[in-house]
Each structure stands twice: as structure tokens, then as C-alpha cells.
Protein backbone atom coordinates (compact mmCIF):
# COMPACT_ATOMS: atom_id res chain seq x y z
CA UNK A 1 35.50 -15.91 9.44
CA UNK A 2 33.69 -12.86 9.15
CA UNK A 3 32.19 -10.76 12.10
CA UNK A 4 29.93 -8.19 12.09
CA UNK A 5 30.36 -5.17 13.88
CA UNK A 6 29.37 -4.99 17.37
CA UNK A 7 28.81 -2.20 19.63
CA UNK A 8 27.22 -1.80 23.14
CA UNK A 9 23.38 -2.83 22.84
CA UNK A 10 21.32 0.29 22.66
CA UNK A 11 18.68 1.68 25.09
CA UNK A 12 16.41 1.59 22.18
CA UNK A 13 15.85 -1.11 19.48
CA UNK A 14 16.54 0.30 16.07
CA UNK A 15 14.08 -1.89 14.71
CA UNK A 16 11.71 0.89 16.02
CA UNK A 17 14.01 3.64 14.32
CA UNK A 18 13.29 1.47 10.66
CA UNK A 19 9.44 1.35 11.73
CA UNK A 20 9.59 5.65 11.69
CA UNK A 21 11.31 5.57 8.54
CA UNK A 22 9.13 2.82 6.73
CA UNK A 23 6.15 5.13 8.41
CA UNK A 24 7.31 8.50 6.76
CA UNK A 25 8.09 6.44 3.17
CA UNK A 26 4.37 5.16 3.21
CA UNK A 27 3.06 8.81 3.95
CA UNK A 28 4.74 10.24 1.39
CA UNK A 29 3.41 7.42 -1.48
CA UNK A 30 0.23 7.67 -0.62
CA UNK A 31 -0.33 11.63 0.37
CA UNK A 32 1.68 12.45 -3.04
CA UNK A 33 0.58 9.50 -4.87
CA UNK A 34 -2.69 8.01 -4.27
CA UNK A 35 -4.20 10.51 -2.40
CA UNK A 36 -2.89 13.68 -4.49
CA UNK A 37 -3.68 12.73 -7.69
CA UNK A 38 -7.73 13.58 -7.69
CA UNK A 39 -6.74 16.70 -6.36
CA UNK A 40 -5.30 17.68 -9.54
CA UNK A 41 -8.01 16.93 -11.98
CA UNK A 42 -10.34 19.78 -11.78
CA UNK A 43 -7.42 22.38 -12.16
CA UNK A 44 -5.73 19.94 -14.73
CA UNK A 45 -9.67 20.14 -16.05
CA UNK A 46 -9.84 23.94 -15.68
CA UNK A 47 -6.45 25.13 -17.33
CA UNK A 48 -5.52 22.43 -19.83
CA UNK A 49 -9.57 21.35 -21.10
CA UNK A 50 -8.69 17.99 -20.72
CA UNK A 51 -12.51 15.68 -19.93
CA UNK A 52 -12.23 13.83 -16.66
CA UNK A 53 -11.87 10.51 -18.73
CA UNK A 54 -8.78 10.98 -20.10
CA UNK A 55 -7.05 11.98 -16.67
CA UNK A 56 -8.32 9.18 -15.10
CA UNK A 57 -6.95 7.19 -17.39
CA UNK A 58 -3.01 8.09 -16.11
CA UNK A 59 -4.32 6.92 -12.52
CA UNK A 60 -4.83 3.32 -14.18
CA UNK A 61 -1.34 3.34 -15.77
CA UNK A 62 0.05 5.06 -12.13
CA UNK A 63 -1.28 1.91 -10.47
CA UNK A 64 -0.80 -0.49 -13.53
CA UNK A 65 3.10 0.32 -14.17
CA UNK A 66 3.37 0.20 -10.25
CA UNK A 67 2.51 -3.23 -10.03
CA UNK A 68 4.32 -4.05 -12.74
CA UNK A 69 7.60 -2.53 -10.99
CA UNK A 70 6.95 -3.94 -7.46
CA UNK A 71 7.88 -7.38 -9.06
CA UNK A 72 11.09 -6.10 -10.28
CA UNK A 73 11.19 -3.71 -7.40
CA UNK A 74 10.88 -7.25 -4.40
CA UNK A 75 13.56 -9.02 -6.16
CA UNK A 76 15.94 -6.34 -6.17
CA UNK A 77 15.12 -6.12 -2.40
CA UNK A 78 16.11 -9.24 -1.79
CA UNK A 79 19.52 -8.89 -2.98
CA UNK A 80 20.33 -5.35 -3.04
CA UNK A 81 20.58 -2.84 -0.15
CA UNK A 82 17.70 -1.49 0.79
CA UNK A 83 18.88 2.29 1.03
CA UNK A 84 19.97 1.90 -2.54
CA UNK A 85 16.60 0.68 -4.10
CA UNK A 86 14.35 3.22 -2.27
CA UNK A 87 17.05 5.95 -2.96
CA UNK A 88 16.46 5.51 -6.44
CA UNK A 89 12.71 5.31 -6.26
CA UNK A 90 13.09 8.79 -4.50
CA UNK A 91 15.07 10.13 -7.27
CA UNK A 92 12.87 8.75 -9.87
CA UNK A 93 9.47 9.80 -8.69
CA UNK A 94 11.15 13.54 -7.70
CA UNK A 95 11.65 13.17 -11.92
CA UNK A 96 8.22 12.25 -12.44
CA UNK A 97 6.98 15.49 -10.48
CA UNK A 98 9.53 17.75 -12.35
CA UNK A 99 7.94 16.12 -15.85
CA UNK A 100 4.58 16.67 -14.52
CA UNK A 101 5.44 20.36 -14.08
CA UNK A 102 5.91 20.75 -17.36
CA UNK A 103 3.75 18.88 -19.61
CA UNK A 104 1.43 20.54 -21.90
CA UNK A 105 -0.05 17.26 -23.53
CA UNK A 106 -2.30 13.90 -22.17
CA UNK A 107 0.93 12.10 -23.60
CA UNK A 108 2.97 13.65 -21.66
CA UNK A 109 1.17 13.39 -18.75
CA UNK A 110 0.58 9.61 -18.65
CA UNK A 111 4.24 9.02 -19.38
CA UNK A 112 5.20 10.75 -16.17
CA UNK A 113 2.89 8.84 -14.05
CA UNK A 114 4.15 6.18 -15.51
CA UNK A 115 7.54 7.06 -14.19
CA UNK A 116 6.30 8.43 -11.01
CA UNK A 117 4.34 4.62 -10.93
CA UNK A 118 8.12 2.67 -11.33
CA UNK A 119 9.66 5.21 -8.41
CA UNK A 120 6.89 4.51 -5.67
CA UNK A 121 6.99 0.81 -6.67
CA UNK A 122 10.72 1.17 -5.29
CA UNK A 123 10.17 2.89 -2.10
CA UNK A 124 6.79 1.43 -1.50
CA UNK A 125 4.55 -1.12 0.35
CA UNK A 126 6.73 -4.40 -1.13
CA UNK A 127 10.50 -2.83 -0.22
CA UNK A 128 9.18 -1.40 3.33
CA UNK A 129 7.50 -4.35 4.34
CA UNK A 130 10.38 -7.06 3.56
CA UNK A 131 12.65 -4.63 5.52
CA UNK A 132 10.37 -4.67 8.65
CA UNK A 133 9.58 -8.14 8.57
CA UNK A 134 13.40 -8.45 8.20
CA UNK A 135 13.63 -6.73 11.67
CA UNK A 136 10.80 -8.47 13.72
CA UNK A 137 9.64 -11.96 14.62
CA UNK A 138 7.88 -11.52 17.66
CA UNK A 139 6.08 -8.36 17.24
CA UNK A 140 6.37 -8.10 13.05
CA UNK A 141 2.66 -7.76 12.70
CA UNK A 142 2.38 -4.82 14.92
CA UNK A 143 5.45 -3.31 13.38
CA UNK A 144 3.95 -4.11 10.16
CA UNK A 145 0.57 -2.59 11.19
CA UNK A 146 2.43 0.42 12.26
CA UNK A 147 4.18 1.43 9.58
CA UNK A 148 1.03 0.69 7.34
CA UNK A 149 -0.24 3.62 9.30
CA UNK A 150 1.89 5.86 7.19
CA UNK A 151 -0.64 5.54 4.34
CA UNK A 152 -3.60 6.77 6.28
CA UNK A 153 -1.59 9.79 7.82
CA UNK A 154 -0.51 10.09 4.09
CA UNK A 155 -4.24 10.90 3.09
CA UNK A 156 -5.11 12.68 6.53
CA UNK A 157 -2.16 15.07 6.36
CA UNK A 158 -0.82 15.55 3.02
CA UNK A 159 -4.03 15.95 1.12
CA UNK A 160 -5.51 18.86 2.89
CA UNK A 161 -2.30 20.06 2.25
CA UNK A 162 -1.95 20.15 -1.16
CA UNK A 163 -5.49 20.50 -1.97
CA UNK A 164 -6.01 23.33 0.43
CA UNK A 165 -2.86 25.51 0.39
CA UNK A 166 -0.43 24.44 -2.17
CA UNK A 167 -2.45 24.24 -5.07
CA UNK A 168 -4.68 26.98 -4.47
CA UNK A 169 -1.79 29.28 -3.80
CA UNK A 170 0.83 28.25 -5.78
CA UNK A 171 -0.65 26.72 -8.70
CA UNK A 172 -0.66 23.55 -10.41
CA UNK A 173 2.52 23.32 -11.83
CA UNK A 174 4.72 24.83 -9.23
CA UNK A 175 3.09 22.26 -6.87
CA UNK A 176 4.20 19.11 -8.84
CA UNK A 177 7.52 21.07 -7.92
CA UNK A 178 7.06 20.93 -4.71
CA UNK A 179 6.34 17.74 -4.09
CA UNK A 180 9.44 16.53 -6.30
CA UNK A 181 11.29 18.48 -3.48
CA UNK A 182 9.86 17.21 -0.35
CA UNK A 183 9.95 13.52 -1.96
CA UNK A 184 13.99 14.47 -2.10
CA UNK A 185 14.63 15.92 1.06
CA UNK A 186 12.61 13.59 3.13
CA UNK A 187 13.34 10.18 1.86
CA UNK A 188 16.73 10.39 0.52
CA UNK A 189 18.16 10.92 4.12
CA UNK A 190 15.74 8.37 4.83
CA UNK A 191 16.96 6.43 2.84
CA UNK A 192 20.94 7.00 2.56
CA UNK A 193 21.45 7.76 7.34
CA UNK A 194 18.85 5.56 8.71
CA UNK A 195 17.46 2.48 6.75
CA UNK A 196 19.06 -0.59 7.25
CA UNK A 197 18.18 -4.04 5.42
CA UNK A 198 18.78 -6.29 7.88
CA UNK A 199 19.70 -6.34 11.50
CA UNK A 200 22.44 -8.37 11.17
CA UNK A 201 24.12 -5.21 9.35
CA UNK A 202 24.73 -3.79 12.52
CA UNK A 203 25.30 -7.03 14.79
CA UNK A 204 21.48 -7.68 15.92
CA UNK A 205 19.32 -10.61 15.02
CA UNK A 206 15.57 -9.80 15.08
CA UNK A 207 13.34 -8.10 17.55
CA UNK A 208 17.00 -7.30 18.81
CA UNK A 209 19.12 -9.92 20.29
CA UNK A 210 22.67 -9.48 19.69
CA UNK A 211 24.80 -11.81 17.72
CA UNK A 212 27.74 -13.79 19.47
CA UNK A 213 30.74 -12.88 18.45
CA UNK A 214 31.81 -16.38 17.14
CA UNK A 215 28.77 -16.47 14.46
CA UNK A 216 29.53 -14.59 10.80
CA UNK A 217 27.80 -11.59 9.67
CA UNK A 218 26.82 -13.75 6.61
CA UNK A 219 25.84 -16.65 8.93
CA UNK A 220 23.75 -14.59 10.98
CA UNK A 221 21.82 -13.24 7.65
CA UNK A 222 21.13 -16.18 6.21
CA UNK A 223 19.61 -18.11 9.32
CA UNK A 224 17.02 -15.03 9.86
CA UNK A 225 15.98 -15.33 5.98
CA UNK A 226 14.58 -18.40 5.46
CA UNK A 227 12.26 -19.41 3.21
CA UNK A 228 11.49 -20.62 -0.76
CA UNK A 229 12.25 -18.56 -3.89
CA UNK A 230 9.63 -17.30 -6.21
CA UNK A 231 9.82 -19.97 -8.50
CA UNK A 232 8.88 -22.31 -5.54
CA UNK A 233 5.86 -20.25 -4.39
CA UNK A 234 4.65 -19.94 -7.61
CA UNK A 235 3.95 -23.66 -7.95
CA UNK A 236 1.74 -23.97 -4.33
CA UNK A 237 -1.70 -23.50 -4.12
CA UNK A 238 -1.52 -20.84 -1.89
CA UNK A 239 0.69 -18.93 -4.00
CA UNK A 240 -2.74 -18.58 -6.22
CA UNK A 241 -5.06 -18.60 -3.28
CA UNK A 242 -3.58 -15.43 -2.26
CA UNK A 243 -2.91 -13.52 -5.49
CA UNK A 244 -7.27 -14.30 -6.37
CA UNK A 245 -8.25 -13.45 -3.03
CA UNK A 246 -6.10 -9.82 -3.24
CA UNK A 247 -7.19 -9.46 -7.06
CA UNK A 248 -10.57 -9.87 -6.29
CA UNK A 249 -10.66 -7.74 -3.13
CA UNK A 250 -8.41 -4.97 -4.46
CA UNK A 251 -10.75 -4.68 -7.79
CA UNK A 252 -14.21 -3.81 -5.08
CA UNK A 253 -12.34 -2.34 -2.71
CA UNK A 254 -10.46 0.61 -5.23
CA UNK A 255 -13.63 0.30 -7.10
CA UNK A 256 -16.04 1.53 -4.47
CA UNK A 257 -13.49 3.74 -2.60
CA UNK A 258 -13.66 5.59 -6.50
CA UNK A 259 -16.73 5.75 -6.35
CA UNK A 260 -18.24 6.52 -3.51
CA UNK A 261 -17.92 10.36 -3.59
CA UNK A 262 -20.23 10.73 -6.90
CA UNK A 263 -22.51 8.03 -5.71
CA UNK A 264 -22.99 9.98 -2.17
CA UNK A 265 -23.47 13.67 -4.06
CA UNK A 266 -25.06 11.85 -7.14
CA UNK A 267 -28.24 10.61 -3.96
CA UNK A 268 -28.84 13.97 -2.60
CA UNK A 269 -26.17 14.72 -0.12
CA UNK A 270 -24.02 17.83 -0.04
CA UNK A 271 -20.59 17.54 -1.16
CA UNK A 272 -19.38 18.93 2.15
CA UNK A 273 -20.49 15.36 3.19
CA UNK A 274 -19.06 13.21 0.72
CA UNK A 275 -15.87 15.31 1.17
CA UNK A 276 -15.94 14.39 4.96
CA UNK A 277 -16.31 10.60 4.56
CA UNK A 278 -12.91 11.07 2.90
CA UNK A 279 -11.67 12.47 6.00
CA UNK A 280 -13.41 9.80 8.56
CA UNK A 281 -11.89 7.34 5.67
CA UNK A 282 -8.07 8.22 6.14
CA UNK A 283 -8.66 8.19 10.26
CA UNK A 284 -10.11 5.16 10.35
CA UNK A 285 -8.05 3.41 8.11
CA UNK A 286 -4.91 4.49 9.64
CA UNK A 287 -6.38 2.84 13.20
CA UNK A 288 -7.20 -0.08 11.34
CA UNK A 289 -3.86 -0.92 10.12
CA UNK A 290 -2.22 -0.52 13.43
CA UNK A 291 -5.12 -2.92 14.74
CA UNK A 292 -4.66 -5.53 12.11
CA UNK A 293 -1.20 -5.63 12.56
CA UNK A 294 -2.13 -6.41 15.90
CA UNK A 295 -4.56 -8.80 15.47
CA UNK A 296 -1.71 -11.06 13.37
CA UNK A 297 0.62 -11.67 16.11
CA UNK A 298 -2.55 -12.78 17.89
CA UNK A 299 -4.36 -15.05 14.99
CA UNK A 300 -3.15 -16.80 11.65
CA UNK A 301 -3.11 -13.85 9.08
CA UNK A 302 -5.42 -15.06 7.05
CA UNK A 303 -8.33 -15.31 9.48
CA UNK A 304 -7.41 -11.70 10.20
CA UNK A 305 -7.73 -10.91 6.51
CA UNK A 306 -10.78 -12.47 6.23
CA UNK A 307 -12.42 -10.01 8.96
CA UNK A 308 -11.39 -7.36 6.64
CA UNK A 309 -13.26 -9.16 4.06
CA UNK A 310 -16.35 -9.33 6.25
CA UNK A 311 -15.66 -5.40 6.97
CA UNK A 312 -15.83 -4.62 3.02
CA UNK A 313 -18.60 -6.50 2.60
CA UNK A 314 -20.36 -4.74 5.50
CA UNK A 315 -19.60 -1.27 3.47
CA UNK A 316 -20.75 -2.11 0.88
CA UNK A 317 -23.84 -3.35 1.96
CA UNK A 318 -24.47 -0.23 3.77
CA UNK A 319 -23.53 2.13 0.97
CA UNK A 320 -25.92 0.03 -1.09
CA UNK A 321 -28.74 0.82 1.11
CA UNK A 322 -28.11 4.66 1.64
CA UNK A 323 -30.52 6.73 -0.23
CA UNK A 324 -31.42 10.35 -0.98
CA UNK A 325 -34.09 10.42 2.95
CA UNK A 326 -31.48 8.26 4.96
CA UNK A 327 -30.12 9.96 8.02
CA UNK A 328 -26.03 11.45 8.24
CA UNK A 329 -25.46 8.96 10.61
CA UNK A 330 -25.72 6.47 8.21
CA UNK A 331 -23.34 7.78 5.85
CA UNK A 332 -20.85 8.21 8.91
CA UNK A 333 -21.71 4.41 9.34
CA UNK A 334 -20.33 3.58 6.04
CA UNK A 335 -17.45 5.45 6.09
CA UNK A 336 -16.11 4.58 9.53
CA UNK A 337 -16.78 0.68 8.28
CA UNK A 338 -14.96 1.42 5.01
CA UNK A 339 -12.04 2.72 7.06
CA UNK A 340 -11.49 0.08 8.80
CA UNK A 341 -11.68 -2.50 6.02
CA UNK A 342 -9.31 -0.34 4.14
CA UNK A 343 -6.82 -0.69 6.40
CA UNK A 344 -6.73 -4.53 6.57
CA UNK A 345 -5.26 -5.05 3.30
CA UNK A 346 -1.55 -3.97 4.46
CA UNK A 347 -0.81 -5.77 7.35
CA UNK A 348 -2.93 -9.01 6.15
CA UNK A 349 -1.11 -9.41 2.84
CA UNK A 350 2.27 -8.91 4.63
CA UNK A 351 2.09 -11.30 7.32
CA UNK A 352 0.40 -13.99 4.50
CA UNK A 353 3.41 -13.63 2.26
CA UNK A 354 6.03 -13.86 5.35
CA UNK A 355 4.54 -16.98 7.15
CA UNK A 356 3.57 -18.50 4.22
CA UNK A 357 6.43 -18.54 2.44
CA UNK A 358 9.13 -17.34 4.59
CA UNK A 359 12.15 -14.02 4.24
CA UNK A 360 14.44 -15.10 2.02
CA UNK A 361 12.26 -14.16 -1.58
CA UNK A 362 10.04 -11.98 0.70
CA UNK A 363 10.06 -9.11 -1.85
CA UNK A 364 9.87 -10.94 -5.55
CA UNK A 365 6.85 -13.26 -3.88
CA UNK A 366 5.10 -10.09 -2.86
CA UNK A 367 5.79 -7.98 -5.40
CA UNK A 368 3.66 -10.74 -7.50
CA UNK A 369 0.91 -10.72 -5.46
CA UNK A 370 1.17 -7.02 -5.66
CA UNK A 371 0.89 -7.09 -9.10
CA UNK A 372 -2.15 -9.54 -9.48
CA UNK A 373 -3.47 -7.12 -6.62
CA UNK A 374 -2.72 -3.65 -8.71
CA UNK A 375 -4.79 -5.32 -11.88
CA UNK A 376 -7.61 -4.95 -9.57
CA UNK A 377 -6.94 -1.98 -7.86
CA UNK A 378 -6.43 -0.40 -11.56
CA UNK A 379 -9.61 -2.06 -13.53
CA UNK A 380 -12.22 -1.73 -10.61
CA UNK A 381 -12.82 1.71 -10.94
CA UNK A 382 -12.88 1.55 -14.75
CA UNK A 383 -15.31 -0.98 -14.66
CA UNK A 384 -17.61 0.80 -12.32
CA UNK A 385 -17.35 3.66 -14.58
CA UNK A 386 -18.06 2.32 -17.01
CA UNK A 387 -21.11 1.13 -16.06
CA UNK A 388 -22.34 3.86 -14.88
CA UNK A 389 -21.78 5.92 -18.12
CA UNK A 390 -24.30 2.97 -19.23
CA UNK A 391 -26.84 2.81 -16.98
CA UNK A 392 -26.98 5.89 -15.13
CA UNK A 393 -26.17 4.15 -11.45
CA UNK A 394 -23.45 1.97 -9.91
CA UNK A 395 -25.70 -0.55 -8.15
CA UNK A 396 -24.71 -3.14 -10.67
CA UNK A 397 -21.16 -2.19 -9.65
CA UNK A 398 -21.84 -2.58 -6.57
CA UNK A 399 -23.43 -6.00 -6.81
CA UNK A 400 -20.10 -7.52 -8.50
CA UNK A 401 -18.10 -5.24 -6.09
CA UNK A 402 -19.84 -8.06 -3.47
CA UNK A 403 -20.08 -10.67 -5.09
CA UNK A 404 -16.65 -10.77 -5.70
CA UNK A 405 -15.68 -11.46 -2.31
CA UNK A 406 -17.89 -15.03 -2.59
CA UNK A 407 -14.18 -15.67 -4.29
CA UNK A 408 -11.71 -14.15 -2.07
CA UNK A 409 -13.31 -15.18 0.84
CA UNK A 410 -13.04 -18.99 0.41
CA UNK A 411 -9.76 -18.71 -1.44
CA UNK A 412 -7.81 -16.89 1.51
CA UNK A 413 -9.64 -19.24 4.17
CA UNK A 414 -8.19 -22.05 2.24
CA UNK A 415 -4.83 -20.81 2.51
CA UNK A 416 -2.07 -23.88 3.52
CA UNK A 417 1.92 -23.12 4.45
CA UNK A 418 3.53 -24.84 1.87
CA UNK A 419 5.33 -28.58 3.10
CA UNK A 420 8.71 -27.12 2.52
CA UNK A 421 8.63 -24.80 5.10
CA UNK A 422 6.37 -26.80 7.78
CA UNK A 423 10.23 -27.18 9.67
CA UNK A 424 10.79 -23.60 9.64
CA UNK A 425 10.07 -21.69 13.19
CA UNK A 426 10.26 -18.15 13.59
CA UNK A 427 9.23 -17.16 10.14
């Protein structure tokens, strides 16, 4: 029989050590992913003549191909190592910066997004979060919640960054270098030195109980991965509850985070302002996900996710009613609420897939969810575009932005665990 390796229990857990790295991933996809790209389009604007349309459109094929590759991306978390799979991602999207360095076209620009899109998908939210949840039972929504933190420190650190010393003083290009170089260096140690797929790879069982010596490595993994395959969530209910409640939410929620820079300077106030509910944005966003992680070891995940649907609603409500004579504190209103309704998403979605459907097809069950999610997050903004290019406002947007969550509301509140894993405990 085989044993896993065992060594003297350390001080620390180094399910906290996986939380750090999962943190740092997270940072880097959204500060040179999400977050960076906008920063690029007035210079790509200036130098190359390209109209704001077109570059736009490689941020819908960044988060379209993304989705698409988080399915492929979950299952080959499930039965691959994990340093291998977010490796490559590392080495792929460092390619995808390198391309972007040197295009010349709109062509070639959207086919390197579209590469940089398959790399995050590999060392994003769906690999990082089976790996945590992998590593915690008792305490796997706060671990989730913290290492969902890493996207809001992504926007509050590495955008000023770029946008305020690396572009400016380096230049477009040579910046797309250097962000293929600090994806490298920072993830594929990472990666390779301190990511681990499992705790039984090292002799632990969750939340860091040591396995007996007279249990088998192989055992131990496959009693703390427990749950259905893919093809067994796919036919529940809440399977589909899930993947319309995320669809719908991710379509308003991208769609008014798009938009809510124009539509603040397009009413009267300063860009200085709309700039700085960015800023309150990222802070606020990265508290939230550390609360709602919190609030999921404390309450069934999706009543938890549907007080993040309450907070989006609330923002948009109060974005709705800001006009050209309202007071600053009103716009600060909106963007603290937004904030914290943006960081719900993560830790919600996460803790649904896990207790819902259990470990064992963790990734390929979210990376389909992710994917229904990503059609929204991709198509919201277009659509609110869209309409205002037709009509001169988004306050129709913003109506279906809130009406949509009429939908996701009673779909995730309708949420059941599937029968075949009402005998599982601990998952």
C-alpha cells in the first residue's frame, strides 16, 4: 500500500501558504488583464488610429475565449497537477504580451488577446479556487474570500501602475513587455516551489490534520474529493439555476461597471471623479470578497449571493438617480455600494459549486458556469453600448441591467443540493 510522505506537522498550515499564492495569481489576472486593458486604448487610439469600437471589441473576445478555456481549463484541474496547468497559463499569457508588443494590425491584436484570454483561463478564478477549496473545509469560504481579494488589490495596485508610470514612461509596446515578464517571474515560481493540488500531496487532509500512517496517499485523496462529475451536474436543476442566475448577473454587473465612467462624465461631473469611483471600486471590492467569504462559512452560499444581488441592485438604483445637481456624496454612495456587490460574485459562485456539487469535478462544473457567466460578462457592455450609440443615454441599459436580476434572484434562491450528494458531509 502506498503512503504518503510524512514529516513533523508544521507551526504553520500550508493551506495558508496556497491562499498567498492563489492571492498573488488573482492580482496578476486582473491588474494585467481586466484592469489593464482600458488603460491601453487611448495610446492604442493615439499611435495606431484605431476608433474605440474596434478595441473594445478584443476585450469581448479576451473575456469570450476565457470562458471558453476555463471549461477545458477545470477539467484539466481535476486530473492534472495544479503547478503544471497554471505554469502553462503563465507561459502562454507571457506569449500573448510579447505578441501584443508587436502587432501593427486590429487582427493581430484580437488574436493575442485571444491567447492572452486561454492563459488566464489556466491560472485563473476556476484552477485557484478548486485548489483552495481542495485545502479547506472548515474555513474554505474565508480562504476563498481571501484569495478573491487578489483581484481587487489587482485593480488597486497594478493599474496605477501601469497607467501612471509604465506606460507613460516607457511606452506602449515596451509595457506589454513588461508585463509578459513580471507574469513569468512571479507566477512560474508560484507555480513550479509552492502550489500544491491537494493536501494529501504532502501527508495533510484538509484545514490540516495529518494522515495516519496506515491510510494510502491515493486513499486519502479520494475521500477529501467527493462529489458528481460534470455530466451529473449538468442534468440537476441547480446546475441551470446557477449558470442563469451568474449569466444574468454577470451581463448588468460588467455592463454597468463599463459604463459607469462615461455615464458619470457624460452628467456633468469631472473626470477626476469618475476616475476616483474606480479607485473607491477596487477598495471596496477587495473588502467585500474577504467579507463574503466570510459570510459563507456562516450562511448557505446562496443566501449570501443573493445579498450581493440586493447590493447590485442597490447600485444601480442609485446610479440611476444621480444627475448633473446631485451632491459628490452621492456618487461616493454608488461606488462604495458597487464595490461591495462586486466583490460577492467570487466567493458566492465558489462555495455554490463546492457544496452543491461536491470536489471531485470541482473545476469542469465551474468552469461551465464560468462560461455561461463570461457570455454575460462579454455581451453586457456591448449591449449597453450599443444602445447608447442609439439613443444618446444608457437608462434603458440600465433598466434591463435591473431587471435582469428579477431572474437571478429567484433562480439562485431556488437553488437545491442535488439527492446524490445529500450523504456527503464535509463538502
Amino acid at each position: 500500500m502506498e503512503k504518503p510522505h510524512l514529516s513533523k506537522r508544521p507551526k504553520v498550515f500550508y493551506g495558508y501558504w496556497i491562499v498567498v499564492a492563489t492571492f498573488l495569481c488573482l492580482l496578476v489576472v486582473s491588474g494585467c488583464g481586466f484592469f489593464a486593458f482600458s488603460l491601453f486604448v487611448k495610446p492604442l487610439e493615439a499611435d495606431l488610429g484605431w476608433d474605440r469600437g474596434g478595441i473594445m471589441v478584443a476585450f469581448t473576445i479576451y473575456v469570450l475565449v476565457r470562458g471558453v478555456a476555463s471549461v477545458f481549463t477545470g477539467r484539466m484541474i481535476d486530473r492534472h497537477e495544479a503547478k503544471k496547468v497554471i505554469t502553462t497559463g503563465a507561459i502562454i499569457v507571457g506569449l500573448g504580451f510579447i505578441l501584443l508588443s508587436q502587432m501593427s494590425n486590429l487582427g493581430h491584436f484580437y488574436v493575442s488577446y485571444a491567447v492572452i484570454g486561454v492563459g488566464m483561463a489556466a491560472m485563473g478564478h476556476v484552477p485557484l479556487s478548486a485548489i483552495v477549496s481542495n485545502w479547506f473545509k472548515k474555513r474554505r469560504g474565508t480562504a476563498i474570500g481571501i484569495m478573491s481579494a487578489g483581484i481587487g488589490a489587482g485593480g488597486f495596485t497594478l493599474a496605477p501602475l501601469i497607467g501612471g508610470y509604465l506606460i507613460p514612461n516607457f511606452g506602449w509596446r515596451d509595457s506589454y513587455l513588461i508585463l509578459a515578464g513580471f507574469t513569468w517571474v512571479l507566477i512560474i515560481p508560484l507555480a513550479l516551489f509552492v502550489i500544491k493540488t491537494r493536501p494529501a500531496d504532502i501527508g495533510l487532509y484538509p484545514d490540516g490534520r495529518q494522515i495516519p500512517e496506515t491510510v494510502a496517499m491515493t486513499e486519502a485523496s479520494s475521500l477529501t474529493s467527493k462529489g458528481v462529475t460534470l455530466k451529473m451536474a449538468l442534468a440537476t436543476s441547480s446546475f441551470w439555476l446557477i449558470a442563469i442566475a451568474f449569466l444574468a448577473s454577470g451581463f448588468s454587473q460588467v455592463g454597468i461597471i463599463q459604463s459607469q465612467v462615461p455615464h458619470i462624465e457624460d452628467i456633468g461631473f469631472p473626470a477626476v471623479i469618475a476616475a476616483g469611483v474606480l479607485g473607491i471600486l477596487g477598495v471596496f471590492s477587495l473588502v467585500s470578497k474577504f467579507a463574503f467569504g466570510w459570510l459563507c462559512d456562516r450562511m448557505p452560499a446562496k443566501y449570501a449571493c443573493a445579498i450581493g444581488f440586493v447590493l447590485q441592485m442597490t447600485s444601480i438604483i442609485i446610479l440611476m438617480n444621480i444627475k448633473a445637481a446631485s451632491p459628490q456624496a452621492l456618487v461616493w454612495l454608488y461606488a462604495t455600494t458597487v464595490g461591495l456587490a462586486a466583490g460577492s460574485w467570487l466567493p458566492t459562485l465558489s462555495m455554490l459549486i463546492s457544496t452543491n456539487f461536491g470536489l471531485a469535478a470541482y473545476g469542469a462544473i465551474f468552469g461551465a458556469v464560468n462560461l455561461a457567466m463570461n457570455i454575460g460578462d462579454a455581451t453586457g457592455p456591448l449591449m449597453a453600448g450599443y444602445m447608447y450609440t442609439n439613443t444618446g443615454t444608457y437608462h434603458q441599459a440600465f433598466i434591463i441591467f435591473l431587471a435582469l436580476y428579477v431572474i437571478a434572484m429567484p433562480a439562485i434562491l431556488a437553488v437545491r443540493r442535488p439527492k446524490s450528494l445529500q450523504n456527503l458531509k464535509g463538502e
